[in-house]
N, C-alpha and C. Protein backbone atom coordinates (compact mmCIF):
# COMPACT_ATOMS: atom_id res chain seq x y z
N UNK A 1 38.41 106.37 166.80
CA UNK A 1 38.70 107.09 165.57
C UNK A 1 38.79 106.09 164.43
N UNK A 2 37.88 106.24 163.58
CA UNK A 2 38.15 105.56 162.19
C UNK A 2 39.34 105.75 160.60
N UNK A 3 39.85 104.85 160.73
CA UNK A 3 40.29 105.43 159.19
C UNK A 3 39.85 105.62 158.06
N UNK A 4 40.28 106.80 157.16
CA UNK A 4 38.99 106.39 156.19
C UNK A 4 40.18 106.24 155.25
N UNK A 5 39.74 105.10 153.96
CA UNK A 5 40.39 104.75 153.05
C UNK A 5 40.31 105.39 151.83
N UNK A 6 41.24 105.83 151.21
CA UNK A 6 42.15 106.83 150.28
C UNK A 6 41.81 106.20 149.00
N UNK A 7 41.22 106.42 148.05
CA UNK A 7 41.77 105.55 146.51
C UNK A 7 42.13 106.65 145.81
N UNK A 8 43.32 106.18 144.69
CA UNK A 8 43.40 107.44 143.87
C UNK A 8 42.93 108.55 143.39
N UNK A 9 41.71 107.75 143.18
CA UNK A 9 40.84 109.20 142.26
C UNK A 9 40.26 110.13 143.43
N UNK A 10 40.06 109.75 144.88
CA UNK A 10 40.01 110.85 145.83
C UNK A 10 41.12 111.68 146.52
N UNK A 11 42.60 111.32 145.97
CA UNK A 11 43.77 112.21 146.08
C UNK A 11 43.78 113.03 144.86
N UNK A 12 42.99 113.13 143.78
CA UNK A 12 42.96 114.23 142.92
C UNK A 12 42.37 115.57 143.76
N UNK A 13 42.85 116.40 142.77
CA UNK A 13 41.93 117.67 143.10
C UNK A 13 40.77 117.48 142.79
N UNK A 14 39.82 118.18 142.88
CA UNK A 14 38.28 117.99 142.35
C UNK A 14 38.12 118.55 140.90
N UNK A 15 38.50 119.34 140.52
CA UNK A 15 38.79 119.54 138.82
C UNK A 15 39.55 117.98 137.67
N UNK A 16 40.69 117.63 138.37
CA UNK A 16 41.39 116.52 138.07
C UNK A 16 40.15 115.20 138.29
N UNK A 17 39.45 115.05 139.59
CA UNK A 17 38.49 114.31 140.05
C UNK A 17 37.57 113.89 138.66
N UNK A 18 36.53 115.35 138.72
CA UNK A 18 35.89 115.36 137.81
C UNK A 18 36.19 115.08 136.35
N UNK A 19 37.26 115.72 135.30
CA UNK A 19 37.81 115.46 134.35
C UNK A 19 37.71 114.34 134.26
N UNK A 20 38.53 113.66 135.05
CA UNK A 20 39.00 111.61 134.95
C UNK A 20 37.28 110.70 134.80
N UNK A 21 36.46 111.71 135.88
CA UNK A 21 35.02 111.03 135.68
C UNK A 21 34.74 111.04 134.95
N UNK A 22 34.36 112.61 133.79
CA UNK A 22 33.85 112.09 132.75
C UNK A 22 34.39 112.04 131.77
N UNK A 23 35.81 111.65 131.75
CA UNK A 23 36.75 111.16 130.45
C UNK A 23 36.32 109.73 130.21
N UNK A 24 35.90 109.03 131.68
CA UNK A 24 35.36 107.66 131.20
C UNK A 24 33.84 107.36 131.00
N UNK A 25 33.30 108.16 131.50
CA UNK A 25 31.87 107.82 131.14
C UNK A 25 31.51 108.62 129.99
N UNK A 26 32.53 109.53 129.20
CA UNK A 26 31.74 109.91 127.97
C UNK A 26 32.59 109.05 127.22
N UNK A 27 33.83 108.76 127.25
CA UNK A 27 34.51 107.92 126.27
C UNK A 27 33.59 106.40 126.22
N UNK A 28 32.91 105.80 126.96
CA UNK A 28 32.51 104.32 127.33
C UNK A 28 31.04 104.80 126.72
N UNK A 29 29.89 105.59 127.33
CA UNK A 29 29.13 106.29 127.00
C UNK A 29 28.41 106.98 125.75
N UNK A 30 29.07 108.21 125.88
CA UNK A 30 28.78 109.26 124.76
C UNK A 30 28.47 110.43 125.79
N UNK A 31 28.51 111.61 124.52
CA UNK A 31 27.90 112.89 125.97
C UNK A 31 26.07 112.94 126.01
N UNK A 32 25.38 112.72 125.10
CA UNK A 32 23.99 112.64 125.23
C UNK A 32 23.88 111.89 126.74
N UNK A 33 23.88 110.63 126.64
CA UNK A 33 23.90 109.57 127.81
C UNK A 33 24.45 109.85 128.70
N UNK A 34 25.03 111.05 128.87
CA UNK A 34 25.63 111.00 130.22
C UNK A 34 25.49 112.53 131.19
N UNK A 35 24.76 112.09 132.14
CA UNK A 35 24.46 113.78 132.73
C UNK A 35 25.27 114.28 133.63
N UNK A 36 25.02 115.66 133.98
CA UNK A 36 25.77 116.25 134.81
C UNK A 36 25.86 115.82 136.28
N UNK A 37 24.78 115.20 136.42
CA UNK A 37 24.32 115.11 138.01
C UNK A 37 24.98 113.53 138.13
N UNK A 38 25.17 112.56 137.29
CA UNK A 38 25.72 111.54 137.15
C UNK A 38 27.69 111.34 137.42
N UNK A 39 28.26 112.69 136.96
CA UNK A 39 29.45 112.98 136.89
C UNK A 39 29.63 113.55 138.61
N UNK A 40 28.71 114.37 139.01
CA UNK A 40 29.18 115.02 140.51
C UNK A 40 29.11 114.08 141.37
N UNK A 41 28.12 113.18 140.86
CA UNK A 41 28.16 111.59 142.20
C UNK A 41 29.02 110.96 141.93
N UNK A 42 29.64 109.99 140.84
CA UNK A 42 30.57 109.35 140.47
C UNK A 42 32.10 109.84 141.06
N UNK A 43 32.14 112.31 140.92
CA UNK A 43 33.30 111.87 141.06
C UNK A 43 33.30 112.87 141.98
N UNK A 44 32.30 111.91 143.20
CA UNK A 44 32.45 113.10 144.67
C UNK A 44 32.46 114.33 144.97
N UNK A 45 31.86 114.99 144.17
CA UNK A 45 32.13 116.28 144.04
C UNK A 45 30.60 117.15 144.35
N UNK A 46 30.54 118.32 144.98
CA UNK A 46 29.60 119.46 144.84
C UNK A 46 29.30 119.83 143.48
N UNK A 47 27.81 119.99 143.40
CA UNK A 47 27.55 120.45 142.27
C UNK A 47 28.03 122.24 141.79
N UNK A 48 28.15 122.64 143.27
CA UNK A 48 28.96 124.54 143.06
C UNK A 48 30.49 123.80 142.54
N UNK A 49 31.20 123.12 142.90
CA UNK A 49 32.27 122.56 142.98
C UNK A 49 32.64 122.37 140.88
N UNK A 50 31.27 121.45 140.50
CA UNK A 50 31.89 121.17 138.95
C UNK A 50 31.38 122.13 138.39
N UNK A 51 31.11 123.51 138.56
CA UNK A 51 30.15 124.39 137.73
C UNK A 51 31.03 125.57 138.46
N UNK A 52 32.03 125.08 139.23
CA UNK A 52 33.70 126.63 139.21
C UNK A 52 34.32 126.12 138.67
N UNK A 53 34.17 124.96 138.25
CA UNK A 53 35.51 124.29 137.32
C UNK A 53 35.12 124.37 135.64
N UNK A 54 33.97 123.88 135.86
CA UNK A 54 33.16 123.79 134.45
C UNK A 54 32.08 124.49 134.31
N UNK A 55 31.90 125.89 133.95
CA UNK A 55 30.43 126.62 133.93
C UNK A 55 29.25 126.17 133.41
N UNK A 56 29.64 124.81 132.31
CA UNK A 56 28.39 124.55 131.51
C UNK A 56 28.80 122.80 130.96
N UNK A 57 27.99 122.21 130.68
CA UNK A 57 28.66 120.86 130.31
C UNK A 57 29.64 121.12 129.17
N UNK A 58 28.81 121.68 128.20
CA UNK A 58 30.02 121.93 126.98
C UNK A 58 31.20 122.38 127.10
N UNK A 59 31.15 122.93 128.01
CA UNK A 59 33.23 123.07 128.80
C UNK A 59 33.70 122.00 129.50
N UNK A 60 32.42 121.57 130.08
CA UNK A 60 33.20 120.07 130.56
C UNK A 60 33.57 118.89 128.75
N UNK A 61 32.55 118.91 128.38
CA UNK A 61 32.86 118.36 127.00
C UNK A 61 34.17 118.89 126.33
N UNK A 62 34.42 119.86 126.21
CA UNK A 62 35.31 120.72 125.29
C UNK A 62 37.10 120.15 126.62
N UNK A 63 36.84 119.95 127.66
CA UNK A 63 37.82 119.78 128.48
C UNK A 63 38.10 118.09 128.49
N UNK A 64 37.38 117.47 127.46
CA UNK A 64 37.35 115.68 127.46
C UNK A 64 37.83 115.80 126.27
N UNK A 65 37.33 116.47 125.57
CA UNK A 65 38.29 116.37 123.72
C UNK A 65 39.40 116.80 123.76
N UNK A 66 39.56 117.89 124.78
CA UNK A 66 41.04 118.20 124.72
C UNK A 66 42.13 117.04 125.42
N UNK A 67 41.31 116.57 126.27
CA UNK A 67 42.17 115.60 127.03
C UNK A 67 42.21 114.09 126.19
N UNK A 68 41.28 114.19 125.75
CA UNK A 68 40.89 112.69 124.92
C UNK A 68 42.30 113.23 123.46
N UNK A 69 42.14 114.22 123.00
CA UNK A 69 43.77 114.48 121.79
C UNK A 69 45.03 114.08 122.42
N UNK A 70 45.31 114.41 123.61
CA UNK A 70 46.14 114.32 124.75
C UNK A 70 46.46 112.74 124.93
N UNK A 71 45.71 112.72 125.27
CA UNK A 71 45.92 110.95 125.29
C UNK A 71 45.81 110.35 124.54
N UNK A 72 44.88 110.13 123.65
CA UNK A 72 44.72 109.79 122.64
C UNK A 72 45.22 109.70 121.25
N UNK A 73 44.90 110.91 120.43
CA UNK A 73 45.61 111.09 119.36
C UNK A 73 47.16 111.44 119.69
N UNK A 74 47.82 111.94 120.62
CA UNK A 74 49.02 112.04 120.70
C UNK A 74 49.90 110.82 121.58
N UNK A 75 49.18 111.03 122.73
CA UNK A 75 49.68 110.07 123.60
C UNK A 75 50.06 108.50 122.99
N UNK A 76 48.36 108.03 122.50
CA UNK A 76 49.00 106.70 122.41
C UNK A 76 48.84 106.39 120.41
N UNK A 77 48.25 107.13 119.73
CA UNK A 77 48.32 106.58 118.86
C UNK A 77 49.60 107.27 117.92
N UNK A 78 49.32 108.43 117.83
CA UNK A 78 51.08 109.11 117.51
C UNK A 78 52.40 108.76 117.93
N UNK A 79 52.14 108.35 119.21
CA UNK A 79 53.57 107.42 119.91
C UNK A 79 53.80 106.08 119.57
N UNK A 80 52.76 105.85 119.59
CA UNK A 80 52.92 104.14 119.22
C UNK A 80 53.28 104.14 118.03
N UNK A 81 53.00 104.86 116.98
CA UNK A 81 53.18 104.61 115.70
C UNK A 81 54.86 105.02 115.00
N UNK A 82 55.01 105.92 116.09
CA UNK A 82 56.31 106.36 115.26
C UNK A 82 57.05 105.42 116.24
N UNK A 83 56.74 104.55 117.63
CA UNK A 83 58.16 104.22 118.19
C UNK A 83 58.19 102.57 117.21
N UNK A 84 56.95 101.98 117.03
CA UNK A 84 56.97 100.57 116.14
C UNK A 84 57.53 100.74 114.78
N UNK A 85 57.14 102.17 114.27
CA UNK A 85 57.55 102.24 113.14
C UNK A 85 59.82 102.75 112.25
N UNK A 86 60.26 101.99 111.69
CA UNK A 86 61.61 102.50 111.73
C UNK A 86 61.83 103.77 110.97
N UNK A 87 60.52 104.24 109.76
CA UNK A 87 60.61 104.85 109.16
C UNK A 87 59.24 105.58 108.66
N UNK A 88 58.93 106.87 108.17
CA UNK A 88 57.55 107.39 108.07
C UNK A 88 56.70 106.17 107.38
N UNK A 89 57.03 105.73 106.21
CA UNK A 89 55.86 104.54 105.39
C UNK A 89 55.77 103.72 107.12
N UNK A 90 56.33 103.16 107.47
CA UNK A 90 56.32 102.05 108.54
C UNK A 90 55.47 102.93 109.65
N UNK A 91 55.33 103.85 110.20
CA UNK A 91 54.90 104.63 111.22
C UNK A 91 53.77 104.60 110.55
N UNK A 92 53.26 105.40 108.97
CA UNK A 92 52.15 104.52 108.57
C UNK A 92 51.16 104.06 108.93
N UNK A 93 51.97 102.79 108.10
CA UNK A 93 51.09 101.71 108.60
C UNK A 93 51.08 100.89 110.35
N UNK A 94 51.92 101.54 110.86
CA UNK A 94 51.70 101.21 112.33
C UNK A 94 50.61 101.62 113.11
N UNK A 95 49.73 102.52 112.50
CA UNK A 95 48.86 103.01 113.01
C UNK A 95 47.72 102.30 112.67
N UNK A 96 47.91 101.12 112.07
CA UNK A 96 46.75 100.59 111.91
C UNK A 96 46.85 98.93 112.50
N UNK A 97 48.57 98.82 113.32
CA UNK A 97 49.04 98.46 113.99
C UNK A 97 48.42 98.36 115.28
N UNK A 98 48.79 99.74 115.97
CA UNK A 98 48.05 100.02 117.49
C UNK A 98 46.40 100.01 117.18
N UNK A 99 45.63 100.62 116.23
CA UNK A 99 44.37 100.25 115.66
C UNK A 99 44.36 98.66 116.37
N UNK A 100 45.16 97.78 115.66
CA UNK A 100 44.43 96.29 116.07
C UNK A 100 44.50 95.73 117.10
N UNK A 101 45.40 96.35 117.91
CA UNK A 101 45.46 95.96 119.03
C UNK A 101 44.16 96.18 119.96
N UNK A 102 43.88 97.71 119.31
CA UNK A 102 43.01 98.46 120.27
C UNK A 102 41.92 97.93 120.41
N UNK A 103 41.50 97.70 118.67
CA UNK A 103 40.08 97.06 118.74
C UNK A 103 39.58 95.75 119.20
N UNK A 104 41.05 94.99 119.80
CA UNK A 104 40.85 93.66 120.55
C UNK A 104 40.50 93.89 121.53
N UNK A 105 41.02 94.96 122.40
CA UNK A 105 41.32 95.01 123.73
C UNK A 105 39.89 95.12 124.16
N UNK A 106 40.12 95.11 125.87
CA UNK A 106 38.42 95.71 126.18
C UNK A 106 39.00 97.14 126.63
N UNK A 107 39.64 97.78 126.29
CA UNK A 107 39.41 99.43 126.52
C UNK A 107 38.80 100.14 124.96
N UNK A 108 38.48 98.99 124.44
CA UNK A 108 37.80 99.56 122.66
C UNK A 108 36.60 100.46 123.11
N UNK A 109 36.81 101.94 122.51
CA UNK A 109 35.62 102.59 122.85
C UNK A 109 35.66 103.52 121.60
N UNK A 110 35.75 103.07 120.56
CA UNK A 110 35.46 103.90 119.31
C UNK A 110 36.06 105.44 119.65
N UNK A 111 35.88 106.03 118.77
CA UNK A 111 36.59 107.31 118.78
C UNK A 111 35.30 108.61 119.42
N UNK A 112 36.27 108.86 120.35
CA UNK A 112 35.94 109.99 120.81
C UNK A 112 34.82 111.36 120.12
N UNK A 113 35.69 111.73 119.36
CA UNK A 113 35.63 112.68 117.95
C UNK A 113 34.69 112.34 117.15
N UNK A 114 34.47 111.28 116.60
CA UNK A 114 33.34 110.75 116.01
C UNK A 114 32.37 110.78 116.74
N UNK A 115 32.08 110.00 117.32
CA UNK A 115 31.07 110.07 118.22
C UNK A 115 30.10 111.32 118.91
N UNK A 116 30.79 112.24 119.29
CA UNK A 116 30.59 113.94 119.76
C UNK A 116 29.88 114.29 118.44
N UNK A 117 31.17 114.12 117.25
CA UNK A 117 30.22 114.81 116.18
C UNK A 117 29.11 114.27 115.73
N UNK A 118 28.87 112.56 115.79
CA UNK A 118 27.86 112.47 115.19
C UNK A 118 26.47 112.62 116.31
N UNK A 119 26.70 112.93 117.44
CA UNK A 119 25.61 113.13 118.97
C UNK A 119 25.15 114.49 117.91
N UNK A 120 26.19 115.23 118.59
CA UNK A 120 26.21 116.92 118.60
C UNK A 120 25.66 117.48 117.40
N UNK A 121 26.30 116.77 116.12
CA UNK A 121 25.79 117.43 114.65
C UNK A 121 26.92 118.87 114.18
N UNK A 122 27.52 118.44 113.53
CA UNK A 122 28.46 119.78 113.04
C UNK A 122 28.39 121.00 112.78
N UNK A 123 27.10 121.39 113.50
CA UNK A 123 26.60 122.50 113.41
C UNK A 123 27.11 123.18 115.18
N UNK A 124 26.92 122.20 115.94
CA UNK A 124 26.85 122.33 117.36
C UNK A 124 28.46 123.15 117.71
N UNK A 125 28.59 123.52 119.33
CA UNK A 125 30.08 124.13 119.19
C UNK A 125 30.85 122.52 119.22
N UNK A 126 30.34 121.80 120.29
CA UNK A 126 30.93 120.49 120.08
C UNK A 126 31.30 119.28 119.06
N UNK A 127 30.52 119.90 118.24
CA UNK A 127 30.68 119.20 116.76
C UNK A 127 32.03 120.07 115.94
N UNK A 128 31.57 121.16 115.98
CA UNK A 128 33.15 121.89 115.50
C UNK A 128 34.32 121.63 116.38
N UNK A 129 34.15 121.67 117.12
CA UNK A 129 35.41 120.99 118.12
C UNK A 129 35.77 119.62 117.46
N UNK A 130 34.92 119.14 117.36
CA UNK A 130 35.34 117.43 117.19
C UNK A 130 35.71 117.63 115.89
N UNK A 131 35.47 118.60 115.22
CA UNK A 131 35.39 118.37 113.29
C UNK A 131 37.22 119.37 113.76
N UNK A 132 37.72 119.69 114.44
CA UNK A 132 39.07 120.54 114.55
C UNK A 132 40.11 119.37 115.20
N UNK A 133 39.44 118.88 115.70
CA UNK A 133 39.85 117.22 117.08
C UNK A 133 40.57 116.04 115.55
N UNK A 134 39.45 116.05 114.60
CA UNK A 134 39.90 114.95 113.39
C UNK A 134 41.05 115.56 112.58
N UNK A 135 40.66 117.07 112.63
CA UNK A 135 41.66 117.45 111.72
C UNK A 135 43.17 117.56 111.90
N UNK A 136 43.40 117.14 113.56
CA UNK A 136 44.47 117.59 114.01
C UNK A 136 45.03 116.19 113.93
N UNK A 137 44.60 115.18 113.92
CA UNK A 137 44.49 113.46 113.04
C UNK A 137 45.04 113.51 112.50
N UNK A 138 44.23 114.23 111.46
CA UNK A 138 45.16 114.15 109.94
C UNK A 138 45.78 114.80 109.46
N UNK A 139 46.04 115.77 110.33
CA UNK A 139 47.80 116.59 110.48
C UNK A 139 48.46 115.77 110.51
N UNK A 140 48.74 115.20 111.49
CA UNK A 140 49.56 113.93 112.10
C UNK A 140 50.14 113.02 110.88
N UNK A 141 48.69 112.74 110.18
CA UNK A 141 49.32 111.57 109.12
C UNK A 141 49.40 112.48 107.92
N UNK A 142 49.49 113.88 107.72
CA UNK A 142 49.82 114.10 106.63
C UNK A 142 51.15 114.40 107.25
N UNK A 143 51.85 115.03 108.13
CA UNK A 143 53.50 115.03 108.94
C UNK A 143 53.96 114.25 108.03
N UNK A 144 53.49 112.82 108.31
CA UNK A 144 54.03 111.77 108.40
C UNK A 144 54.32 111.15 106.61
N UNK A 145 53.49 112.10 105.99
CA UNK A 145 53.31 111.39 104.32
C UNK A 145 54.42 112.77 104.04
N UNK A 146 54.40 113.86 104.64
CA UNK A 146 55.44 114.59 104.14
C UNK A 146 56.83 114.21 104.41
N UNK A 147 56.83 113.55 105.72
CA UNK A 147 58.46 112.90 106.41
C UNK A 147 58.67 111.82 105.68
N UNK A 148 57.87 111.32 104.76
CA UNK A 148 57.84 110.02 103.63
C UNK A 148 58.42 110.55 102.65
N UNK A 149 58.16 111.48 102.13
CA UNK A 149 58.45 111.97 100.54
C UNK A 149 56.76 111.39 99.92
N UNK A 150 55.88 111.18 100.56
CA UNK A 150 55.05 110.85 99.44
C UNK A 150 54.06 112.17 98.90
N UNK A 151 53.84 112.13 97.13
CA UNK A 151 53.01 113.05 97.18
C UNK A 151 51.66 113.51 97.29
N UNK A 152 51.20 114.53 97.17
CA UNK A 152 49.78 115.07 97.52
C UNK A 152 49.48 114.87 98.58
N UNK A 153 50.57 115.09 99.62
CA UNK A 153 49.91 114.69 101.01
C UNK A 153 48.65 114.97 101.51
N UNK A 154 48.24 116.33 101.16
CA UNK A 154 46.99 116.52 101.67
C UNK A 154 45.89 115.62 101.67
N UNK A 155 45.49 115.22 100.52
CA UNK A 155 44.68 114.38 99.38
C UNK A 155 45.04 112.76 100.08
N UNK A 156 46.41 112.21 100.60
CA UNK A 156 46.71 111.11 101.14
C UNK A 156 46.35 111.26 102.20
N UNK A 157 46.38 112.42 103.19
CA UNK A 157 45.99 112.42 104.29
C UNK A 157 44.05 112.00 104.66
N UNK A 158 43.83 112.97 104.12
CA UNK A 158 42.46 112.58 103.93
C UNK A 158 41.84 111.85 103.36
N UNK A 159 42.35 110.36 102.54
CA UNK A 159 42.41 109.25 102.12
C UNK A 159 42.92 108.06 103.44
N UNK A 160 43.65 108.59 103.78
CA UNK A 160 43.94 107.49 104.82
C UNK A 160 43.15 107.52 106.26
N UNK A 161 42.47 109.37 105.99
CA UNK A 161 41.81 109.71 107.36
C UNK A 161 40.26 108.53 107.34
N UNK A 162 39.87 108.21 106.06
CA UNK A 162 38.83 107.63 105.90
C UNK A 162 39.20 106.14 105.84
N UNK A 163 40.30 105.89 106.24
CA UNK A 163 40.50 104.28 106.17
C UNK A 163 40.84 104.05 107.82
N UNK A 164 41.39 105.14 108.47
CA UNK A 164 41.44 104.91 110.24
C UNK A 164 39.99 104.96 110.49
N UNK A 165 38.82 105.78 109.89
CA UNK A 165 37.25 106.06 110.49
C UNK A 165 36.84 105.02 110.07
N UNK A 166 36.73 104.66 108.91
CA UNK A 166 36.14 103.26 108.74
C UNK A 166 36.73 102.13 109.57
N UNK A 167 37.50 101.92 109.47
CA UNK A 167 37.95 100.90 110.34
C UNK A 167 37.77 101.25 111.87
N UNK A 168 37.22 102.34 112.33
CA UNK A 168 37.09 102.25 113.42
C UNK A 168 35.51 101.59 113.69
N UNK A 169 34.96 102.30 112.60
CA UNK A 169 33.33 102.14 112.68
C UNK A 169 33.09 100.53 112.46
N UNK A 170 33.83 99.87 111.44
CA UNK A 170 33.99 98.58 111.39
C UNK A 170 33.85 98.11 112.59
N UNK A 171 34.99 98.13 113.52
CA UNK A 171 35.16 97.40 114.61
C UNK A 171 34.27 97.74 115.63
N UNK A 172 33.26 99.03 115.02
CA UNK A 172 32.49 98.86 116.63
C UNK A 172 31.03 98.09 116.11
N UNK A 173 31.29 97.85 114.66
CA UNK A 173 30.22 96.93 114.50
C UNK A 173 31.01 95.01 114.88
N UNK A 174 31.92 94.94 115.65
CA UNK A 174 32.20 93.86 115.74
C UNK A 174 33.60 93.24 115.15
N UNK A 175 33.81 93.99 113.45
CA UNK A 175 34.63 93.01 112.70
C UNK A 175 36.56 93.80 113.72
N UNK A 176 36.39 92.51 114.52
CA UNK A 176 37.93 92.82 115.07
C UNK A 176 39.27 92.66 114.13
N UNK A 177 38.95 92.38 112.73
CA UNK A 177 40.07 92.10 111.84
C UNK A 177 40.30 93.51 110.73
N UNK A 178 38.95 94.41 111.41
CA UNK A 178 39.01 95.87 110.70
C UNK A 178 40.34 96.41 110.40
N UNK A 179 41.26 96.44 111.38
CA UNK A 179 42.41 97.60 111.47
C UNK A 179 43.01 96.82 110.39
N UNK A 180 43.68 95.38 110.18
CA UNK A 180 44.06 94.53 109.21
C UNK A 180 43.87 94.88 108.03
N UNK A 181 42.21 95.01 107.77
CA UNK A 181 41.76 95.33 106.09
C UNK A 181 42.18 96.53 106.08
N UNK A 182 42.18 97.48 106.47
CA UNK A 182 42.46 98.68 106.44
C UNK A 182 43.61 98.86 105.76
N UNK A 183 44.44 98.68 106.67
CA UNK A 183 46.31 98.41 106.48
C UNK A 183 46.64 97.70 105.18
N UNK A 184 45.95 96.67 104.77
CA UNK A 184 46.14 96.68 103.55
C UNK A 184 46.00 97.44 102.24
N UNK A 185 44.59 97.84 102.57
CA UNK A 185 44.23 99.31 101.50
C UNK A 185 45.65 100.32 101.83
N UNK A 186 45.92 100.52 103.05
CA UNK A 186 46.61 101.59 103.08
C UNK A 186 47.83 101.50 101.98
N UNK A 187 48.76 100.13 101.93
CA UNK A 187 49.43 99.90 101.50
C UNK A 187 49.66 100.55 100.00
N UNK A 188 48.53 100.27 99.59
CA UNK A 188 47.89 100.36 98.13
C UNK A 188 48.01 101.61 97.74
N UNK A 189 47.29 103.03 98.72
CA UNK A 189 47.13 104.07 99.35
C UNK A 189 48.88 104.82 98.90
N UNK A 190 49.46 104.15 99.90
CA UNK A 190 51.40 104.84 99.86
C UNK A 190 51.71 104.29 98.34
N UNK A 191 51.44 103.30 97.86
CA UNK A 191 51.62 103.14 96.21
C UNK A 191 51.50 104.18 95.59
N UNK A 192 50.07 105.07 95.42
CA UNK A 192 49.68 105.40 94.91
C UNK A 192 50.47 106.96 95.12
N UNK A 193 50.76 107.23 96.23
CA UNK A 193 51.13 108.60 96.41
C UNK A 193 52.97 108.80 96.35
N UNK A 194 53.55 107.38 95.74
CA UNK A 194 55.08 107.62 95.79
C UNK A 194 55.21 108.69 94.87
């Protein structure tokens, strides 16, 4: 009798299985580049198996943005920002904080959201998803300009939403000191909206 050896991702369920598969090969990836038949090998699974879980890729897509907000926009960049930060201005600019870290690291994989939309095209359902995915972003940092006292949050929000995208796009052209320049504009940014 043989043993057979266990790794994590084969103690998932096969829904959980799959998800985790292609949370990393579309996050590393993109969804163009990455097929269906690529995801059922990777994550052991029957092809009847990801098509009761997921009827169509775009539900598997639509089930990576949701999980990618999850982790992502809430998990680590909303957390990180308010636990570094002592106060809303400081939470802020902490976000451009975990930004620099990120874009050092090797888990740098540009943004999710961007990316979908610019594959998909904002016309697509996945492009509206992703265009609802940013906006829920810059909820976040307008919260955060309202827990400030600063004004026109809206208008700040979506001012600062274009200084986290740029600086993301920055850094996937290379410049790892992106999140830095950023954070400084931002500074400038909370000036402007006391």
């Amino acid at each position: 009798m043989t043993s057979e050896r266990v790794s994590p991702e084969t103690r998932l369920d096969p829904r959980e299985r799959i998800l985790t598969t292609a949370y990393e090969l579309f996050s590393r990836r993109g969804v163009r580049d990455v097929g269906v038949d690529e995801v059922i090998r990777q994550a052991d699974v029957a092809k009847a198996t990801l098509y009761r879980h997921f009827p169509s890729k775009n539900d598997l897509v639509l089930a990576f943005l949701r999980l990618r907000e999850q982790n992502w926009t809430r998990g680590f960049v909303e957390a990180e920002a308010r636990r570094r930060g002592a106060d809303p201005e400081e939470q802020l600019l902490a976000i451009f904080d975990v930004f620099d870290g990120w874009f050092r690291g090797d888990e740098f994989d540009a943004c999710a959201f961007i990316n979908v939309l610019v594959e998909m095209r904002a016309e697509h359902p996945l492009g509206r998803a992703s265009i609802q995915y940013l906006a829920n972003i810059r909820a976040v940092v307008q919260e955060l300009a309202d827990e400030a006292g600063l004004r026109d949050t809206e208008s700040f929000a979506r001012s600062w939403h274009i200084l986290m995208k740029g600086s993301i796009i920055s850094a996937s052209e290379g410049d790892t000191h992106a999140a830095l320049r950023a954070q400084a504009m931002a500074r400038c940014l909370i000036e402007q909206h006391r």
